[in-house]
N, C-alpha and C. Protein backbone atom coordinates (compact mmCIF):
# COMPACT_ATOMS: atom_id res chain seq x y z
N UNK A 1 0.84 -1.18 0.00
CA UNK A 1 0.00 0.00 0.00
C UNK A 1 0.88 1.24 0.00
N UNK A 2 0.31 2.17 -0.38
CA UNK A 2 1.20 3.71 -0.49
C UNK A 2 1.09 4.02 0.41
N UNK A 3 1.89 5.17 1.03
CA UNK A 3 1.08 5.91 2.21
C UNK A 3 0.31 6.74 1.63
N UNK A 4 -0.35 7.30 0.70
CA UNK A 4 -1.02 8.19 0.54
C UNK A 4 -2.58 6.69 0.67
N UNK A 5 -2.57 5.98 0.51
CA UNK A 5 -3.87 4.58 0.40
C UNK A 5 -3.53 4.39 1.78
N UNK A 6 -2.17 4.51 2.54
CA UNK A 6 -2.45 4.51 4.05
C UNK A 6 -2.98 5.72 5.28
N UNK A 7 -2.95 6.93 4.59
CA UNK A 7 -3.24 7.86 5.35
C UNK A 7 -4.65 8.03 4.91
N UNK A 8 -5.63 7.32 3.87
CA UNK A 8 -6.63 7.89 3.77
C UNK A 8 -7.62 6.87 4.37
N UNK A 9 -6.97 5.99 4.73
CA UNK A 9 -7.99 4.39 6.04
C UNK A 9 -8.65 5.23 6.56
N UNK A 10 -9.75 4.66 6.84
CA UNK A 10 -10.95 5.11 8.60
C UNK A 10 -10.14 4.84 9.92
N UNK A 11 -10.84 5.03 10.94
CA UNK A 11 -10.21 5.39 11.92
C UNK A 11 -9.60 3.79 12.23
N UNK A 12 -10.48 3.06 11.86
CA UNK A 12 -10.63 1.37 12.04
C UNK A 12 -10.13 1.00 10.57
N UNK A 13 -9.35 -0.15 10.77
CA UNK A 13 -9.77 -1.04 9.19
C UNK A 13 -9.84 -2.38 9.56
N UNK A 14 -10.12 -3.34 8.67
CA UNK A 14 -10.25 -4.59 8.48
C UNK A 14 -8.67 -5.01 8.49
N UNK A 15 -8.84 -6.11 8.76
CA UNK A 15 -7.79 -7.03 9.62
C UNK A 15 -6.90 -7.75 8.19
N UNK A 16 -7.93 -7.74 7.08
CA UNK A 16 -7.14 -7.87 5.88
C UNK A 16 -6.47 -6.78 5.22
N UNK A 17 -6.84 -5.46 5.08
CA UNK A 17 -6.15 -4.49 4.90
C UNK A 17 -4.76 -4.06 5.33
N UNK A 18 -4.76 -4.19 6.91
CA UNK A 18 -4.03 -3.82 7.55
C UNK A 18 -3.08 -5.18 7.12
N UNK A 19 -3.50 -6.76 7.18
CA UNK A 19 -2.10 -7.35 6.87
C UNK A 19 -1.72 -6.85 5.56
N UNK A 20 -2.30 -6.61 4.39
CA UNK A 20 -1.56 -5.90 3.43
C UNK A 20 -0.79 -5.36 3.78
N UNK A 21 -0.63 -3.91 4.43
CA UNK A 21 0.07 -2.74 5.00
C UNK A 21 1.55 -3.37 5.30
N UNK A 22 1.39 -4.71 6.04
CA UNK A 22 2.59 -5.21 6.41
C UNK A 22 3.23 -6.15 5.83
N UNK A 23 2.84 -6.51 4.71
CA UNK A 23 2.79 -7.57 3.79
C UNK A 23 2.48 -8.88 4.46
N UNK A 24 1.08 -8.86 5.13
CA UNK A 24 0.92 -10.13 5.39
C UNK A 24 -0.24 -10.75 4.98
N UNK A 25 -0.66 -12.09 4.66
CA UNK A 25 -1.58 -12.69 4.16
C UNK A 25 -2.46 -13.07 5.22
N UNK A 26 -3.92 -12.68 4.25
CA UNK A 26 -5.03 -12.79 5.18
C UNK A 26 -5.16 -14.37 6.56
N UNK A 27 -4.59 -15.36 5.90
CA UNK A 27 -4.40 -16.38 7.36
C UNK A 27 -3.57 -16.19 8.14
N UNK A 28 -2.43 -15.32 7.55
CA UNK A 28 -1.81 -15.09 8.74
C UNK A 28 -1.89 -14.07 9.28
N UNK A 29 -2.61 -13.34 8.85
CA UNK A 29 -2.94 -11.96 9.86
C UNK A 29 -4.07 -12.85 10.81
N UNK A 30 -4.80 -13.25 10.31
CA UNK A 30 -5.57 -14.01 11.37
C UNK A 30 -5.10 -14.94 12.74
N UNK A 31 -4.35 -15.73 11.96
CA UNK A 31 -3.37 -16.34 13.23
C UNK A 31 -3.12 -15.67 14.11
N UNK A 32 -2.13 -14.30 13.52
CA UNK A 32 -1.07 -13.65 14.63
C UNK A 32 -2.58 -12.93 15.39
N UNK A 33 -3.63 -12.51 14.99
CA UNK A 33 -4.53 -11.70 15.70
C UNK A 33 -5.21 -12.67 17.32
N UNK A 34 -5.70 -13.56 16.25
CA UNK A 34 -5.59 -14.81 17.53
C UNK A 34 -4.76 -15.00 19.01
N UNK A 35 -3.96 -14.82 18.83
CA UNK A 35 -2.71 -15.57 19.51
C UNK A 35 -2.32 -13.66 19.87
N UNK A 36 -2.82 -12.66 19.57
CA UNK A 36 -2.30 -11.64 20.14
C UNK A 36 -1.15 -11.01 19.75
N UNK A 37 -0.59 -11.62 18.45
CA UNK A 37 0.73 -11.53 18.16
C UNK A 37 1.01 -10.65 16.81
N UNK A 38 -0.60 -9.76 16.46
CA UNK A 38 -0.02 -8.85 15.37
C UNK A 38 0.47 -7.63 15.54
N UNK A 39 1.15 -7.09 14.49
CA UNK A 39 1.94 -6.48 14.90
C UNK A 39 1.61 -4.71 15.42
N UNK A 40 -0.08 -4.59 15.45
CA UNK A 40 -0.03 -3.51 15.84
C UNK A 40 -1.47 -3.79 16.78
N UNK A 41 -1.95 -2.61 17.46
CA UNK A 41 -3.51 -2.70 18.39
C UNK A 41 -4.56 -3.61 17.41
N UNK A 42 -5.49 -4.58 17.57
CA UNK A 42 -6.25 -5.29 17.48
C UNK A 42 -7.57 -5.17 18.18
N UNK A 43 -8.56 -4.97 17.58
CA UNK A 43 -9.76 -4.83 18.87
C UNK A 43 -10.71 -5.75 18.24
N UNK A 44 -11.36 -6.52 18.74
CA UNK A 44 -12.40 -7.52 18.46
C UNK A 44 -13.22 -7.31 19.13
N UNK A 45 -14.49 -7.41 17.80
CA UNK A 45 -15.74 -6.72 18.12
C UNK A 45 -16.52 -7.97 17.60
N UNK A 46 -16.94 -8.90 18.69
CA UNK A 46 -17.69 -9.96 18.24
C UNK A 46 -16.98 -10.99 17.67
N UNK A 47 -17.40 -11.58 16.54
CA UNK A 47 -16.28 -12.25 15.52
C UNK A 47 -15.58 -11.11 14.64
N UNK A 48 -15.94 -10.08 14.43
CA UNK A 48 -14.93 -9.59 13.84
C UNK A 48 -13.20 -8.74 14.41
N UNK A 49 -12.57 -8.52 13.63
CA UNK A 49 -11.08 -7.74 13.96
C UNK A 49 -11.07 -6.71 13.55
N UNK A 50 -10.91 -5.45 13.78
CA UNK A 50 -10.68 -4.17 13.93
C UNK A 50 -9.04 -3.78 13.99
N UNK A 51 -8.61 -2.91 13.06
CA UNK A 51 -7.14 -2.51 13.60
C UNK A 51 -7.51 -0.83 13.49
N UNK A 52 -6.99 -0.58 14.67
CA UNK A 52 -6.22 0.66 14.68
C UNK A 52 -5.54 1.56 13.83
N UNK A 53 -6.28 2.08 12.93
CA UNK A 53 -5.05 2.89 11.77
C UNK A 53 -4.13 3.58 12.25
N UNK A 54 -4.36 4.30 13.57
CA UNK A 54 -3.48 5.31 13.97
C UNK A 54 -2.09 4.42 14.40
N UNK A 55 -2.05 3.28 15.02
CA UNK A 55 -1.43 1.95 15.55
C UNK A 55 -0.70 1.83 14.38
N UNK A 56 -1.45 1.55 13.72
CA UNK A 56 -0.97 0.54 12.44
C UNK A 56 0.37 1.42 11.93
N UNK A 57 0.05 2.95 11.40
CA UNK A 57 0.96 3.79 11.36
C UNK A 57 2.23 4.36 12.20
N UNK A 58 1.67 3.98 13.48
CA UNK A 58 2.99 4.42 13.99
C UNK A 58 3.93 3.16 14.04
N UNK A 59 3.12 2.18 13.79
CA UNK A 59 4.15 0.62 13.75
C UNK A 59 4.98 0.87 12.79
N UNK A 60 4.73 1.33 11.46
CA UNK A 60 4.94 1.08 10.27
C UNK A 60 5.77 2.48 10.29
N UNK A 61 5.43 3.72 10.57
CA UNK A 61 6.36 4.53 10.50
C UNK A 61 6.55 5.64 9.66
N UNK A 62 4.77 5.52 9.51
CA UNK A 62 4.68 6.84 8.27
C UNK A 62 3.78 7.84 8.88
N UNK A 63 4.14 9.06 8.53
CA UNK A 63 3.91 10.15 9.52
C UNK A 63 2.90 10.60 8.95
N UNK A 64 2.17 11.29 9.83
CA UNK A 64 1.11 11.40 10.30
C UNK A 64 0.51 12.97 8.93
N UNK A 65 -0.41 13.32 8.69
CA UNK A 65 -0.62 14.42 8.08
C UNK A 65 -0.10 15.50 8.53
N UNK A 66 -0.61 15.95 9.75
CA UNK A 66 0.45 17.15 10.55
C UNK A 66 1.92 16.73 10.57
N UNK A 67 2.40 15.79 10.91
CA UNK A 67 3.77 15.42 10.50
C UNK A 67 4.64 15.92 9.25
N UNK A 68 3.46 15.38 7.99
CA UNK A 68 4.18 16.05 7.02
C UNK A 68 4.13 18.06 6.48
N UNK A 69 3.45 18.61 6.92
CA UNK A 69 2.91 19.93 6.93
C UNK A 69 4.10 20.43 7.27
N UNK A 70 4.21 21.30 6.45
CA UNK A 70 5.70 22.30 6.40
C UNK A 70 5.32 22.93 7.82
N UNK A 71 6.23 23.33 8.44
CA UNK A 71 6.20 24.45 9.55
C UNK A 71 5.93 25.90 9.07
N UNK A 72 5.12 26.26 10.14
CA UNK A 72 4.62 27.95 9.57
C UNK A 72 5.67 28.79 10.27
């Protein structure tokens, strides 16, 4: 994914998206979510997985919109 396809996620994304982001495949994003072991915040809502975009980004290391904004 770009960061420009990563800075424009909802606040939440799907658990397959986000393994994209890290190059990981949808069973194994599932696994590691399971077992607690992905690599960024996880929230489960029922049967489904929820990630954290804001998480996801600071895992990954791409800055933030105000981040990139020239200084006034």
């Amino acid at each position: 994914m770009t960061t420009r396809e990563l800075l424009e996620l909802p606040p939440t994304t799907d658990l397959e998206t986000a393994g994209r982001a890290f190059g990981i495949g949808r069973t194994t994003a599932y696994q590691l979510a399971r077992k607690d072991q992905f690599p960024c915040e996880v929230v489960r809502a029922g049967r489904l997985f929820r990630v954290v975009t804001a998480d996801m980004l600071r895992v990954l290391q791409v800055p933030s919109r105000l981040d990139a904004a020239p200084a006034a």
